[in-house]
C-alpha atoms as a PDB file:
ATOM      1  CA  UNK A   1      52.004  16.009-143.898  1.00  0.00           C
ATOM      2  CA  UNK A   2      56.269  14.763-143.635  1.00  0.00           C
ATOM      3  CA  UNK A   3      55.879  15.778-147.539  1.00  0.00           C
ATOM      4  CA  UNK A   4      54.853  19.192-147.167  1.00  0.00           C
ATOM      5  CA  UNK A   5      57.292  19.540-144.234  1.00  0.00           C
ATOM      6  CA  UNK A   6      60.133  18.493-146.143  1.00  0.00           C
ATOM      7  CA  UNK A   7      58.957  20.499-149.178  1.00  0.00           C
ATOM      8  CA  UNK A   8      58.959  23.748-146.844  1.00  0.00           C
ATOM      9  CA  UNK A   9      62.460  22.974-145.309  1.00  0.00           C
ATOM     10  CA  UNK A  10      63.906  22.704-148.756  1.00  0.00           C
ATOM     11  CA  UNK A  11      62.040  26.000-149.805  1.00  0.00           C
ATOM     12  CA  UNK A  12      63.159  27.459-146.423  1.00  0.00           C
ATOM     13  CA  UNK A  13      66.785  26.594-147.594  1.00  0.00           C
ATOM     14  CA  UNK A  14      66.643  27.679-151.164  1.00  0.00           C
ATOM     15  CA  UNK A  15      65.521  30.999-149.904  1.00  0.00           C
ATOM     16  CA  UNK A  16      68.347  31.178-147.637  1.00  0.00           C
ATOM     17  CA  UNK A  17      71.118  30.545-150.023  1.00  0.00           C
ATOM     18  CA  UNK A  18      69.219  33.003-152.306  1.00  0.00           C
ATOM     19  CA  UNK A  19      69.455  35.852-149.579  1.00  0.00           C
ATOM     20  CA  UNK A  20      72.962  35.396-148.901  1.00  0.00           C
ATOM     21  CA  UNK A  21      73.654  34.926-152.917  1.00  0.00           C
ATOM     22  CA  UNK A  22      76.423  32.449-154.770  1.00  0.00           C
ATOM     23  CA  UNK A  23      79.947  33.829-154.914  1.00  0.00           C
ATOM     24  CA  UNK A  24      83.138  32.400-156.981  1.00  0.00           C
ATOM     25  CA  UNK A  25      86.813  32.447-156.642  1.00  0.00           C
ATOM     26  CA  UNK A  26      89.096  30.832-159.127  1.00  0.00           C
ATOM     27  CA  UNK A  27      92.843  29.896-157.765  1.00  0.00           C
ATOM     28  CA  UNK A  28      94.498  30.916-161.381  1.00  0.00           C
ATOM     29  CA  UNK A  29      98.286  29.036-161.777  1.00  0.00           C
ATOM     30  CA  UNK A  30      99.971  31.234-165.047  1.00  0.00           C
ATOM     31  CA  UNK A  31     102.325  28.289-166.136  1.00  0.00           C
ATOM     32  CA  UNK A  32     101.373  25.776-166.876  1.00  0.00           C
ATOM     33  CA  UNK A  33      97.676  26.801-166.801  1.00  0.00           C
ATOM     34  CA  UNK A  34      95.238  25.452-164.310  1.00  0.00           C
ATOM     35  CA  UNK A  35      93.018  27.138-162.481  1.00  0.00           C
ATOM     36  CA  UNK A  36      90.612  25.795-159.103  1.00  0.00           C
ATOM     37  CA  UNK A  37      87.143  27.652-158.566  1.00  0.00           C
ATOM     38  CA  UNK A  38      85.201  27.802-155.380  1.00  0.00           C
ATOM     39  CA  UNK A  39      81.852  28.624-155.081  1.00  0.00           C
ATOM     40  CA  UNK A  40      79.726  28.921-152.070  1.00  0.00           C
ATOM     41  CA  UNK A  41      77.470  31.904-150.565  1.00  0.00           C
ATOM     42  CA  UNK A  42      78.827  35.035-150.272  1.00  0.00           C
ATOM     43  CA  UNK A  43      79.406  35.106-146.618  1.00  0.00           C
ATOM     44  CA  UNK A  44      81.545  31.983-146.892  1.00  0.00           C
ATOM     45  CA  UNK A  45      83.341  33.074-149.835  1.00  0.00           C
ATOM     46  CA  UNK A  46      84.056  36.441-148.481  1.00  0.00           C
ATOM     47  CA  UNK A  47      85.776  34.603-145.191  1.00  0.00           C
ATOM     48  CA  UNK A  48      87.556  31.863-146.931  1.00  0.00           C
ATOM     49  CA  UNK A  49      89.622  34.457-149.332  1.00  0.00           C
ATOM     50  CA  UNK A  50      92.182  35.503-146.310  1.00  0.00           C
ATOM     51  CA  UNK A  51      92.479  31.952-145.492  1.00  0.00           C
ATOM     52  CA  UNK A  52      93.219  31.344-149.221  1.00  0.00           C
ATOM     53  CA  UNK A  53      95.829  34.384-150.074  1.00  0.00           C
ATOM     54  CA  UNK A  54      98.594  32.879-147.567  1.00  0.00           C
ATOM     55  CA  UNK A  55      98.864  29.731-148.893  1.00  0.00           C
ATOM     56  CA  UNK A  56      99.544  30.981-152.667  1.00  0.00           C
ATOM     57  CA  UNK A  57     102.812  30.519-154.093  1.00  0.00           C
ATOM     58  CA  UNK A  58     104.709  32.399-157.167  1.00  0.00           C
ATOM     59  CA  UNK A  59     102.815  32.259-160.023  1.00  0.00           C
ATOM     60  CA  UNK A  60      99.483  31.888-158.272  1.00  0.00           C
ATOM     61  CA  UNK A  61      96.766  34.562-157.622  1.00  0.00           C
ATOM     62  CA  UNK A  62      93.185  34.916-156.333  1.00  0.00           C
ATOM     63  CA  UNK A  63      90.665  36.280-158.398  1.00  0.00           C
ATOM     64  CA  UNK A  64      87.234  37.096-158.369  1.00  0.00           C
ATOM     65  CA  UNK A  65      84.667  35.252-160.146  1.00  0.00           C
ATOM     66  CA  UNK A  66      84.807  31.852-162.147  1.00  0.00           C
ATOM     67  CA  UNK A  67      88.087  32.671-164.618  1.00  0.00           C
ATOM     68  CA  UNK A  68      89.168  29.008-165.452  1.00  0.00           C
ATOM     69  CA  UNK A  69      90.946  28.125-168.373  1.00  0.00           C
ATOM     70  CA  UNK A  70      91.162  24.700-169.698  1.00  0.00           C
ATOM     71  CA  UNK A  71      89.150  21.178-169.645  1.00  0.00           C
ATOM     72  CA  UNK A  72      87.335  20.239-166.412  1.00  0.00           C
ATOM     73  CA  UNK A  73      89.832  17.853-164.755  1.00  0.00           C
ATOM     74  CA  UNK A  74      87.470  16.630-161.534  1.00  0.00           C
ATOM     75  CA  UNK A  75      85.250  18.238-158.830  1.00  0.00           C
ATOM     76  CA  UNK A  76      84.097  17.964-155.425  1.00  0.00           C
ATOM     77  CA  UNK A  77      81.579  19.546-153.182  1.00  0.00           C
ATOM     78  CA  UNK A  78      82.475  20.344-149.160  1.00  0.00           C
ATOM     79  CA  UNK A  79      80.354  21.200-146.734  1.00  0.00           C
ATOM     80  CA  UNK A  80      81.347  22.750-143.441  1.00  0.00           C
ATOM     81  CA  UNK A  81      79.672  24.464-140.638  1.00  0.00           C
ATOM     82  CA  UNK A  82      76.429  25.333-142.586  1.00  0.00           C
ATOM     83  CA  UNK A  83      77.869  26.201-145.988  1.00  0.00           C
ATOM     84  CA  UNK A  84      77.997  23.719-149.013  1.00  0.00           C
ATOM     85  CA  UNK A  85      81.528  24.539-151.444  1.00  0.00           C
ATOM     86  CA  UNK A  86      81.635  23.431-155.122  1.00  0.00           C
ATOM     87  CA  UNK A  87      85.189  22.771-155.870  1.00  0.00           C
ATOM     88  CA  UNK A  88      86.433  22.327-159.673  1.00  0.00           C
ATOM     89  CA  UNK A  89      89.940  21.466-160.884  1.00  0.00           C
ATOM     90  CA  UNK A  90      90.807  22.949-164.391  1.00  0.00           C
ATOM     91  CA  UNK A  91      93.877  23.239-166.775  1.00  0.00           C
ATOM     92  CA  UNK A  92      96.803  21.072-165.965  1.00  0.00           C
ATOM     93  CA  UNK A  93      96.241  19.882-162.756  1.00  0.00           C
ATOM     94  CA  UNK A  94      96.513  16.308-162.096  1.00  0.00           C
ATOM     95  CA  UNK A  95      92.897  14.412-161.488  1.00  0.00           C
ATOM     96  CA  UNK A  96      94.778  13.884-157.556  1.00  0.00           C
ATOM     97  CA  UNK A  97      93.935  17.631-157.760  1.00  0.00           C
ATOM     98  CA  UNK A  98      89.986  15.730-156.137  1.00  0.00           C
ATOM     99  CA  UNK A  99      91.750  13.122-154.117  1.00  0.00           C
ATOM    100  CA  UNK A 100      90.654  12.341-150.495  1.00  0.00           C
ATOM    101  CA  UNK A 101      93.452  13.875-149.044  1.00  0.00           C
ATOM    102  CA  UNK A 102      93.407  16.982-151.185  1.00  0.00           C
ATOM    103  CA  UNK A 103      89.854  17.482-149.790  1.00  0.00           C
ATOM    104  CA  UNK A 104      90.599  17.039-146.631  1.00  0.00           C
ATOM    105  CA  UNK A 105      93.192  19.784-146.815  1.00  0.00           C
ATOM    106  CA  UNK A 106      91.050  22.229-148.193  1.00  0.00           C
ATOM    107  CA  UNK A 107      88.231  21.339-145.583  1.00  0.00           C
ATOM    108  CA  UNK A 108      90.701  22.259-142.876  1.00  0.00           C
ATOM    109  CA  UNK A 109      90.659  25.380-144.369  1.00  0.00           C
ATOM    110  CA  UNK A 110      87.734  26.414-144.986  1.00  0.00           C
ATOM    111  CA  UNK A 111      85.729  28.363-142.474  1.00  0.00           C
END
């Protein structure tokens, strides 16, 4: 009986993420090249893009969808008030790029 329970929540939950679909946004640095994508639900990604804009600097922009360039450096996954975030370093970024404290920055920020 637990089985079937647990096997229902995890259906329940699937279901959920599948109504409020997957979104991606990719942090793209022009020189040198690097690039960090985000992807959560839709909701989530659609509130953490203001958060996101402010803190860019010159040469950095926001872009819709998964636009990387480069060699996987490192990844992380964050989850905050409900929503799970997939985090991926790529380019030339250094592997600190995943570090504890680098997470905990970004969780800060995220809504």
């Amino acid at each position: 009986m637990r089985a079937v329970r647990i096997t229902g929540m995890a259906v329940a939950a699937a279901l959920l993420l599948t109504a409020c679909g997957s979104a991606t946004i990719t942090v793209v640095r022009t020189s040198p090249a690097a690039s960090i994508v985000i992807t959560s639900d839709s909701n989530a990604i659609s509130a953490l893009k203001p958060k996101i804009q402010p803190q860019l600097v010159a040469g950095q922009s926001l872009v819709d969808g998964d636009q990387h360039s480069g060699d996987r450096v490192c990844g992380f996954t964050l989850n905050k008030n409900g929503h799970s975030y997939q985090v991926d370093a790529y380019g030339s970024l250094p592997n600190t790029t995943c570090s504890q404290q680098a997470q905990q920055s970004l969780l800060a920020l995220l809504p």
